[in-house]
PDB file of N, CA and C in Angstrom:
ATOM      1  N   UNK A   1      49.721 -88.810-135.675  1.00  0.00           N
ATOM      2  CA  UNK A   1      50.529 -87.742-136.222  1.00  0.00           C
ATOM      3  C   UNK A   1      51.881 -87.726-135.516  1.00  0.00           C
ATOM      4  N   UNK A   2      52.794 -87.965-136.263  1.00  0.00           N
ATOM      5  CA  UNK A   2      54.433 -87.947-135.713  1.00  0.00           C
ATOM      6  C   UNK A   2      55.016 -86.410-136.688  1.00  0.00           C
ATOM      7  N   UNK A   3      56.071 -86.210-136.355  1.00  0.00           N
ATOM      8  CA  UNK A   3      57.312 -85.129-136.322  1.00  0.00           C
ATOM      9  C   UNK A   3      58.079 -86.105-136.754  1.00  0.00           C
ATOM     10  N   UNK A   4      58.953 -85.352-137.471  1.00  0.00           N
ATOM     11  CA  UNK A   4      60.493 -85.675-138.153  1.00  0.00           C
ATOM     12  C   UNK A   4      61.629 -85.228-138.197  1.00  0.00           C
ATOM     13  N   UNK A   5      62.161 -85.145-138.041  1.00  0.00           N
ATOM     14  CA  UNK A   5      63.837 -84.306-138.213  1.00  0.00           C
ATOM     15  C   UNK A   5      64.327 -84.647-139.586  1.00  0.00           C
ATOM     16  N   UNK A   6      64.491 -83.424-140.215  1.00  0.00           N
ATOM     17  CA  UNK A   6      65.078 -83.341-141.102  1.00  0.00           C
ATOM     18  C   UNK A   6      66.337 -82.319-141.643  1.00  0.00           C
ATOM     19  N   UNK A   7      67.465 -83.277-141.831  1.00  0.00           N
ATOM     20  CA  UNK A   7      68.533 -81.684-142.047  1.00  0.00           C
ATOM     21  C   UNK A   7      68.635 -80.932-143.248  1.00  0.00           C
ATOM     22  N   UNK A   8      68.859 -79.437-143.055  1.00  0.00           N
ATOM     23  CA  UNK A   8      68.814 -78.564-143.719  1.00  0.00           C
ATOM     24  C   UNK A   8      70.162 -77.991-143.796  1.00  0.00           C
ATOM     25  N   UNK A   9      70.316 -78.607-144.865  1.00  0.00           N
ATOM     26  CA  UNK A   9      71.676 -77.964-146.040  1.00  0.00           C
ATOM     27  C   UNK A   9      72.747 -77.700-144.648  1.00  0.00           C
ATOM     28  N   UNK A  10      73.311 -78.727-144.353  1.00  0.00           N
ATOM     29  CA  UNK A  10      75.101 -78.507-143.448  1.00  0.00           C
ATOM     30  C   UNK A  10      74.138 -77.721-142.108  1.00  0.00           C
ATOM     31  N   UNK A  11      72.675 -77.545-141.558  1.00  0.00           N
ATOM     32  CA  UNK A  11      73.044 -76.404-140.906  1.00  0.00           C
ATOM     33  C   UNK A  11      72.000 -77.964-139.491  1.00  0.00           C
ATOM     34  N   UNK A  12      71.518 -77.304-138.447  1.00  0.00           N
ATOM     35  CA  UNK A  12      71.052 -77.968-137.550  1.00  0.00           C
ATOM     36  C   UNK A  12      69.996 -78.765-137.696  1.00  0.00           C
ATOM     37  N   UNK A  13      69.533 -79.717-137.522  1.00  0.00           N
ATOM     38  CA  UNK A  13      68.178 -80.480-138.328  1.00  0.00           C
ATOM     39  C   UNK A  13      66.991 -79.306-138.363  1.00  0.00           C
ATOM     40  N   UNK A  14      66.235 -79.511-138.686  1.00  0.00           N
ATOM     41  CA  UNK A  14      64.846 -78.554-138.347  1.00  0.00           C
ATOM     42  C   UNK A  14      63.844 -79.524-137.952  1.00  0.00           C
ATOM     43  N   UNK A  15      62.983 -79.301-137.300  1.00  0.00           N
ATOM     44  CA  UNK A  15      61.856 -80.018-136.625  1.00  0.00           C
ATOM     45  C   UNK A  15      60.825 -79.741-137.405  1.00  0.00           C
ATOM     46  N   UNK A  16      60.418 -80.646-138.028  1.00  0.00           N
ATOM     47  CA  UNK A  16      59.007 -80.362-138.986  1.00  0.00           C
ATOM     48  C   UNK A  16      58.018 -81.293-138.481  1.00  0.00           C
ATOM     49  N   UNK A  17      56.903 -80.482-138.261  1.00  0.00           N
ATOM     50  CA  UNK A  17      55.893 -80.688-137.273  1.00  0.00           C
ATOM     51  C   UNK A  17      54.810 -81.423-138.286  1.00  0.00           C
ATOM     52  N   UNK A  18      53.921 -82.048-137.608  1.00  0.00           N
ATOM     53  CA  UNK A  18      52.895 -83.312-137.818  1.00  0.00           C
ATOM     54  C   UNK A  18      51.792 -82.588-139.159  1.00  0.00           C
ATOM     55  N   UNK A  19      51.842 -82.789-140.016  1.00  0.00           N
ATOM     56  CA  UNK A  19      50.735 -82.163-141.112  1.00  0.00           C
ATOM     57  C   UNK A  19      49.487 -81.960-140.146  1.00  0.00           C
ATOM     58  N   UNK A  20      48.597 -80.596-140.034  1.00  0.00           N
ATOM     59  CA  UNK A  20      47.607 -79.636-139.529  1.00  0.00           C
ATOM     60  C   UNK A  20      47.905 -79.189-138.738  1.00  0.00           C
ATOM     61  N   UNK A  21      49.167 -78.836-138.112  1.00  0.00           N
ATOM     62  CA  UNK A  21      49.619 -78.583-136.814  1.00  0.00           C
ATOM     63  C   UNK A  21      49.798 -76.918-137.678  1.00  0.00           C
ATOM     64  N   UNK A  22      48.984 -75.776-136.322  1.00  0.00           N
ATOM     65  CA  UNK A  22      48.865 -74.716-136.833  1.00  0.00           C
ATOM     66  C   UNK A  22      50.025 -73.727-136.453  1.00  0.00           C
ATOM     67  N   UNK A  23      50.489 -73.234-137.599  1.00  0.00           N
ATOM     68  CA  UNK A  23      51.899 -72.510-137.068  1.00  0.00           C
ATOM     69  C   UNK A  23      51.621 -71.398-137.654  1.00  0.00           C
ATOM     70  N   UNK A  24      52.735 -70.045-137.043  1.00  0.00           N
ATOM     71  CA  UNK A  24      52.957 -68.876-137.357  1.00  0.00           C
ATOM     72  C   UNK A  24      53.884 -68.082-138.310  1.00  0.00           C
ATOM     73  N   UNK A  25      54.192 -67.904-139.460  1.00  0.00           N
ATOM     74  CA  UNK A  25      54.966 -67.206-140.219  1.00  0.00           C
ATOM     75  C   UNK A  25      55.434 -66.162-140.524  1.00  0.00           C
ATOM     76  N   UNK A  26      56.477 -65.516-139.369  1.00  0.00           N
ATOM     77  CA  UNK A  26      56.559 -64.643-138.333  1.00  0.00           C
ATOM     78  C   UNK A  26      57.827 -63.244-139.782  1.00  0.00           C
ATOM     79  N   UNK A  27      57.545 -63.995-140.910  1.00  0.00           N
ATOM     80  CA  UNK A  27      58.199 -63.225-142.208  1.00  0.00           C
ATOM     81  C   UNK A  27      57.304 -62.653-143.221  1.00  0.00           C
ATOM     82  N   UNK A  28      55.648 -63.058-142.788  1.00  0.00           N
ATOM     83  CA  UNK A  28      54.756 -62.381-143.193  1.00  0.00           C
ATOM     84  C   UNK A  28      53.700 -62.001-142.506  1.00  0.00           C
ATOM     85  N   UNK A  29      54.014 -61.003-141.499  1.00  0.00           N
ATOM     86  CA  UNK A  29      52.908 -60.399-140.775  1.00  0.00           C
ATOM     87  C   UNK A  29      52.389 -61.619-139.806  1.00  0.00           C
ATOM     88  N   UNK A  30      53.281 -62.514-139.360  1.00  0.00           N
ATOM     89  CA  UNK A  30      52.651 -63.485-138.673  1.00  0.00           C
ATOM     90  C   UNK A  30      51.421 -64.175-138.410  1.00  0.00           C
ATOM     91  N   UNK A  31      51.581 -64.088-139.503  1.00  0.00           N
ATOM     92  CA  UNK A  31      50.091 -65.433-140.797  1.00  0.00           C
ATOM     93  C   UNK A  31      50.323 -66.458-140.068  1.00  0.00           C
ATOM     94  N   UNK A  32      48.848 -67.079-139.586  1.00  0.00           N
ATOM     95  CA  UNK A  32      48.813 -68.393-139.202  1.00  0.00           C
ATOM     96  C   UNK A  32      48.202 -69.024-140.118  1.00  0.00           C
ATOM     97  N   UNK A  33      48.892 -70.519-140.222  1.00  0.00           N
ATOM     98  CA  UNK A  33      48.272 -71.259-141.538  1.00  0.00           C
ATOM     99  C   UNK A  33      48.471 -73.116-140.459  1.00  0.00           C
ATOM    100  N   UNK A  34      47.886 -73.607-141.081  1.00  0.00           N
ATOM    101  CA  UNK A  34      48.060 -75.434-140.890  1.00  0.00           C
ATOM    102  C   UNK A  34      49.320 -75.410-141.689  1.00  0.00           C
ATOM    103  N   UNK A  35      49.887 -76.597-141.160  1.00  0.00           N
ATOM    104  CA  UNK A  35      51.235 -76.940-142.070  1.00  0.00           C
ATOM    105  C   UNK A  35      51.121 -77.955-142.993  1.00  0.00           C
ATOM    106  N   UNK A  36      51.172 -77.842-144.005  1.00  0.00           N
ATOM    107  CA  UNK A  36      50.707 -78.937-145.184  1.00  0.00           C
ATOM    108  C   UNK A  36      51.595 -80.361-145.735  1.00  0.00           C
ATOM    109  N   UNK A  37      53.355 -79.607-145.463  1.00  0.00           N
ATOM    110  CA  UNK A  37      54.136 -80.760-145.750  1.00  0.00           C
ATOM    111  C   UNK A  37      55.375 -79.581-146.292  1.00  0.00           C
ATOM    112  N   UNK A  38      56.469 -80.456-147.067  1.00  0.00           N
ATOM    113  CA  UNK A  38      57.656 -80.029-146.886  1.00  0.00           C
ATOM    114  C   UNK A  38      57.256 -79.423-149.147  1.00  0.00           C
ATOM    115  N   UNK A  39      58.074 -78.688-149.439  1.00  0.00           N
ATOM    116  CA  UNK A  39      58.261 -77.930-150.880  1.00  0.00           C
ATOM    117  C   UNK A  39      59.518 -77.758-150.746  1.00  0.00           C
ATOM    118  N   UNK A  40      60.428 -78.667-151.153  1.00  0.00           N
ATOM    119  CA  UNK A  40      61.822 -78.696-151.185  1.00  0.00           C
ATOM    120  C   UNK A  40      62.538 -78.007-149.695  1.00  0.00           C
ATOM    121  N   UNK A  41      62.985 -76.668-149.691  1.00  0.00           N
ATOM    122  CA  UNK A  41      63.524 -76.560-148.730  1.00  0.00           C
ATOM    123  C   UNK A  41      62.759 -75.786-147.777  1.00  0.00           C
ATOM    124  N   UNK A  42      61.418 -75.676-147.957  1.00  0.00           N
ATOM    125  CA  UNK A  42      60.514 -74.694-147.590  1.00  0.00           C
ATOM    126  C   UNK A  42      58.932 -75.087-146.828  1.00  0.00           C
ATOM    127  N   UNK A  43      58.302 -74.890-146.113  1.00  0.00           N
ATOM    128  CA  UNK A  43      57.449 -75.460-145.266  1.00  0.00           C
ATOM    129  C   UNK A  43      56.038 -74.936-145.803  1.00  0.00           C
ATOM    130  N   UNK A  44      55.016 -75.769-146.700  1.00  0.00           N
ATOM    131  CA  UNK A  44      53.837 -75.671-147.043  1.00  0.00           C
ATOM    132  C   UNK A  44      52.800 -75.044-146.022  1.00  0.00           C
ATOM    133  N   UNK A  45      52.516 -74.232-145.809  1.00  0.00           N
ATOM    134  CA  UNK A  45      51.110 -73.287-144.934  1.00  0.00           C
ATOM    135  C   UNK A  45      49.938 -73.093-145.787  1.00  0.00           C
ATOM    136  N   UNK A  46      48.912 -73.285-145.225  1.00  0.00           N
ATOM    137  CA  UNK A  46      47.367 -72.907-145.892  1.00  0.00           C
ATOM    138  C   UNK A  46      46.587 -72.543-145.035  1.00  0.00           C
ATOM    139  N   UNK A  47      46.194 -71.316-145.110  1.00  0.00           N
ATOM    140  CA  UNK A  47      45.197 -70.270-144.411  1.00  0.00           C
ATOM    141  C   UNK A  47      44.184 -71.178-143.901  1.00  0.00           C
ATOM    142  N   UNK A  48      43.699 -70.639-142.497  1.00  0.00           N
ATOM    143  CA  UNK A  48      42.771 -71.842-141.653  1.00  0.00           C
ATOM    144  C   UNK A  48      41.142 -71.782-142.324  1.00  0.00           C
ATOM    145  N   UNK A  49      41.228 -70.693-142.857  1.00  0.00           N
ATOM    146  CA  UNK A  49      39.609 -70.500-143.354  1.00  0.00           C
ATOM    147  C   UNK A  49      39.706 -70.567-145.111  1.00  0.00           C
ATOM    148  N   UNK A  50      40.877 -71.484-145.610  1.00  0.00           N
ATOM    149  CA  UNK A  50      40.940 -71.943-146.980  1.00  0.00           C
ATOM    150  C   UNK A  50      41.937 -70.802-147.454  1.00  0.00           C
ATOM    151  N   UNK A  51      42.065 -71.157-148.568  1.00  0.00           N
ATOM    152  CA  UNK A  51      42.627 -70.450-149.503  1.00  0.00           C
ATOM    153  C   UNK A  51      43.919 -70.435-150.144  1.00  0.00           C
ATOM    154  N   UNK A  52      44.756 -70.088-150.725  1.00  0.00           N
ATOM    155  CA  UNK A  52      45.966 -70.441-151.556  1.00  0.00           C
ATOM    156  C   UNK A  52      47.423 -70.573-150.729  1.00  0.00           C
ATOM    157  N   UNK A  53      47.891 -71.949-150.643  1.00  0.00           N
ATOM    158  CA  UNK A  53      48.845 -72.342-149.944  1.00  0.00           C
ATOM    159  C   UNK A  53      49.985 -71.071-149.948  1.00  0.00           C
ATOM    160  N   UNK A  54      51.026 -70.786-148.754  1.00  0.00           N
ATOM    161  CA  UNK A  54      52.035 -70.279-149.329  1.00  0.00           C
ATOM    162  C   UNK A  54      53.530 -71.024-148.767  1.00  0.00           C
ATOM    163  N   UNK A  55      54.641 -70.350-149.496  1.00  0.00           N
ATOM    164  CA  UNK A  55      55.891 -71.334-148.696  1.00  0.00           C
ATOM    165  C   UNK A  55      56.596 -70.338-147.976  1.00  0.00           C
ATOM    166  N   UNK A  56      56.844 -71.028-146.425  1.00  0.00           N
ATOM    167  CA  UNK A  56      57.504 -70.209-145.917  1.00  0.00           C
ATOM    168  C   UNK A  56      59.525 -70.822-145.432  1.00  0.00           C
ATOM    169  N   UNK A  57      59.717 -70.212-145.173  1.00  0.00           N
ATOM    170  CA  UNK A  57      61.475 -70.859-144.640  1.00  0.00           C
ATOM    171  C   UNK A  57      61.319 -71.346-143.395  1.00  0.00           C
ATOM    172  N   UNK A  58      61.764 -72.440-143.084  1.00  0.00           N
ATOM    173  CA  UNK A  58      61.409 -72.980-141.973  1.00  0.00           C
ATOM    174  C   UNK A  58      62.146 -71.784-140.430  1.00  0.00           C
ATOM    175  N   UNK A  59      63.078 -71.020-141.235  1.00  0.00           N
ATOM    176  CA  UNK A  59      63.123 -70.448-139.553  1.00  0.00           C
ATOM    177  C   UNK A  59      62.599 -69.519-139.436  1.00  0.00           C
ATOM    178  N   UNK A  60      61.693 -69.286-140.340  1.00  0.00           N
ATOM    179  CA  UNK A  60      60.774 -67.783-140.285  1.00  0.00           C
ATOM    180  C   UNK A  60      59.382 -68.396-139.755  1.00  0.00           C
ATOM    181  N   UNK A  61      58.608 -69.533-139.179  1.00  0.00           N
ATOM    182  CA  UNK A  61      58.083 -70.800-139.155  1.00  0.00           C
ATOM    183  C   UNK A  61      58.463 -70.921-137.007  1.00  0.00           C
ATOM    184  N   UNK A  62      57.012 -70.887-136.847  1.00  0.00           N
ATOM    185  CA  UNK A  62      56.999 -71.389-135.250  1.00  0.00           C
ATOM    186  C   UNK A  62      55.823 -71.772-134.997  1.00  0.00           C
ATOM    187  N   UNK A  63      55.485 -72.447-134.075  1.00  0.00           N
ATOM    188  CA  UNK A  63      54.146 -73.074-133.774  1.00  0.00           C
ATOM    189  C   UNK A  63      53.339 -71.592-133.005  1.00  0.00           C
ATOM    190  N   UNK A  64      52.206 -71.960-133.339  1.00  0.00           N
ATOM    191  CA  UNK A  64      50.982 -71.034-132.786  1.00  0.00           C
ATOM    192  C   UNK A  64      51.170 -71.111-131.417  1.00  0.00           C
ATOM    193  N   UNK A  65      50.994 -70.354-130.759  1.00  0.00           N
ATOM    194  CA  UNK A  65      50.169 -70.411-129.242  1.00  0.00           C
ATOM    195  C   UNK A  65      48.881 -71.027-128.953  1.00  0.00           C
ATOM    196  N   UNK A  66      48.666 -70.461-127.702  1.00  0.00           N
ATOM    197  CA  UNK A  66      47.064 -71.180-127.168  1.00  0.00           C
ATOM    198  C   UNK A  66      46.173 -69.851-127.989  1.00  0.00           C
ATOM    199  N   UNK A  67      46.273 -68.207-127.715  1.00  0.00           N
ATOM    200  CA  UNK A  67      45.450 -67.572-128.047  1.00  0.00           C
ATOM    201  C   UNK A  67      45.875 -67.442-129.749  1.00  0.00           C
ATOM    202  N   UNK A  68      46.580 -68.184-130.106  1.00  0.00           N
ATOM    203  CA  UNK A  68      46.934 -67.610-131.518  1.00  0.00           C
ATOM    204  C   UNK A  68      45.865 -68.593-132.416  1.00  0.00           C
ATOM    205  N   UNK A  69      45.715 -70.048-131.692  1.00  0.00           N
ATOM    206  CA  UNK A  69      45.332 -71.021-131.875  1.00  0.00           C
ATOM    207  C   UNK A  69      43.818 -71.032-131.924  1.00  0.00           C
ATOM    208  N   UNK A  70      43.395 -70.443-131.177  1.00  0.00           N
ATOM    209  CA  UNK A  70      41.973 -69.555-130.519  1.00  0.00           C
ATOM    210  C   UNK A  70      41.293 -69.076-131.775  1.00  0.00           C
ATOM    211  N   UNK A  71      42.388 -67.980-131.873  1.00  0.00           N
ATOM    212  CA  UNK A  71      41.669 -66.889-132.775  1.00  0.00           C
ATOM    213  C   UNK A  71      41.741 -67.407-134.147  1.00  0.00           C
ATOM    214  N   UNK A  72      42.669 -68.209-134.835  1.00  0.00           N
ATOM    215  CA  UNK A  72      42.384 -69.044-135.840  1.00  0.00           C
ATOM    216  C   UNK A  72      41.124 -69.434-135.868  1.00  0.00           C
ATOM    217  N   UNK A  73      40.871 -70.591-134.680  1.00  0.00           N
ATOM    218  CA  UNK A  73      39.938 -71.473-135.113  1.00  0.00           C
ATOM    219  C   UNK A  73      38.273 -70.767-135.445  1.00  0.00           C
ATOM    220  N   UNK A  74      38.672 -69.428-134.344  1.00  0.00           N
ATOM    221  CA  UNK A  74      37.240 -68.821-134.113  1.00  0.00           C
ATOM    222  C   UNK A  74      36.769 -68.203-135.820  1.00  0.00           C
ATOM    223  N   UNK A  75      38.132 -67.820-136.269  1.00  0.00           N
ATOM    224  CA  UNK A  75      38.121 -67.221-137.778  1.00  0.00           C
ATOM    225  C   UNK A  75      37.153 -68.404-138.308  1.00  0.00           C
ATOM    226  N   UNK A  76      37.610 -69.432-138.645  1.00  0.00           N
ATOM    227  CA  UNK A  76      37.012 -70.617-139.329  1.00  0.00           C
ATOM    228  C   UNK A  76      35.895 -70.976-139.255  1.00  0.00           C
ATOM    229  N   UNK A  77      35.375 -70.736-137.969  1.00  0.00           N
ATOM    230  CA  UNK A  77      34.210 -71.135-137.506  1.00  0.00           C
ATOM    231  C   UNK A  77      32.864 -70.052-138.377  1.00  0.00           C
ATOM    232  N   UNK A  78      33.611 -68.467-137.530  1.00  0.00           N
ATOM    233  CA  UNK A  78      32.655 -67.605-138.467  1.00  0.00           C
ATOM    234  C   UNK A  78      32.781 -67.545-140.449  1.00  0.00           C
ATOM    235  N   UNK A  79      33.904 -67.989-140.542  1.00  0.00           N
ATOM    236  CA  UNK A  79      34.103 -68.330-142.294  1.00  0.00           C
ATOM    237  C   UNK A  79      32.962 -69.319-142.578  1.00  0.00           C
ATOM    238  N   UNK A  80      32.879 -70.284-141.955  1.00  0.00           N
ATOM    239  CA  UNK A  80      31.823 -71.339-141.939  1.00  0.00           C
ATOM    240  C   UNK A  80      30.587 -70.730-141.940  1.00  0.00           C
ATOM    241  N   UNK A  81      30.174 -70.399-140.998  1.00  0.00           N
ATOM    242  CA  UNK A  81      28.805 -69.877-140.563  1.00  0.00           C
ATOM    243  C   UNK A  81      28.519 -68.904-141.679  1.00  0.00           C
ATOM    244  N   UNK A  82      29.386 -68.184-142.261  1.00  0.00           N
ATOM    245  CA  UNK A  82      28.637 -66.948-143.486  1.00  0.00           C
ATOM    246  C   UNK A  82      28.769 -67.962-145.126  1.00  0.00           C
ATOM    247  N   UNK A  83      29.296 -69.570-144.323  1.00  0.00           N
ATOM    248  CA  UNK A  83      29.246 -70.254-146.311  1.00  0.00           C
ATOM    249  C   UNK A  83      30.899 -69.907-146.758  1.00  0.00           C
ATOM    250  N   UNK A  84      31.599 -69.267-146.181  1.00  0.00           N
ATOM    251  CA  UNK A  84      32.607 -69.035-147.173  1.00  0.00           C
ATOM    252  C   UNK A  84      34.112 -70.147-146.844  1.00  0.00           C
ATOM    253  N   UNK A  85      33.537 -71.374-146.246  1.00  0.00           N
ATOM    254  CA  UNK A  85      34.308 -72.546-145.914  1.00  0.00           C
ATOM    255  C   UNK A  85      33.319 -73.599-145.557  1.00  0.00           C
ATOM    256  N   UNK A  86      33.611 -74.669-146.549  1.00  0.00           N
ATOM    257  CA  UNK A  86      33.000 -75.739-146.003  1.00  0.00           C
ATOM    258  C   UNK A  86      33.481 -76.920-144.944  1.00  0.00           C
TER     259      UNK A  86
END
């Protein structure tokens, strides 16, 4: 898994991080999602325990922490365990 630089419209490159790399979307209630790939000018997220991709702006867009990272995964795990993620 590599990173890319890519520039955004005249302004500073943006750093777009390695597809599953779990980030925060700090323009909606700071939703953590995996990062899926690029939607024109906008950064693909999908909820860790499934469910309907959304797009966020890349500077509204930061990587998770260690406990942010945590509590994701722990979500997934119990999503799993009740069937409602395979």
């Amino acid at each position: 898994m590599s990173a890319q630089i890519v520039p955004t419209d005249g302004q500073e490159p943006a750093h777009v991080p390695a597809p599953g790399t779990l980030m925060v979307d700090t323009a909606h209630a700071n939703r953590i999602g995996e990062f899926r790939g690029l939607a024109g000018p906008y950064w693909s997220l999908r909820p860790m325990c499934g469910g309907q991709e959304w797009e966020a702006e890349p500077e509204h867009v930061r990587p998770a922490d260690a406990i942010e990272r945590l509590r994701a995964q722990n979500a997934r795990c119990n999503a799993r365990s009740r069937g409602e993620v395979l």
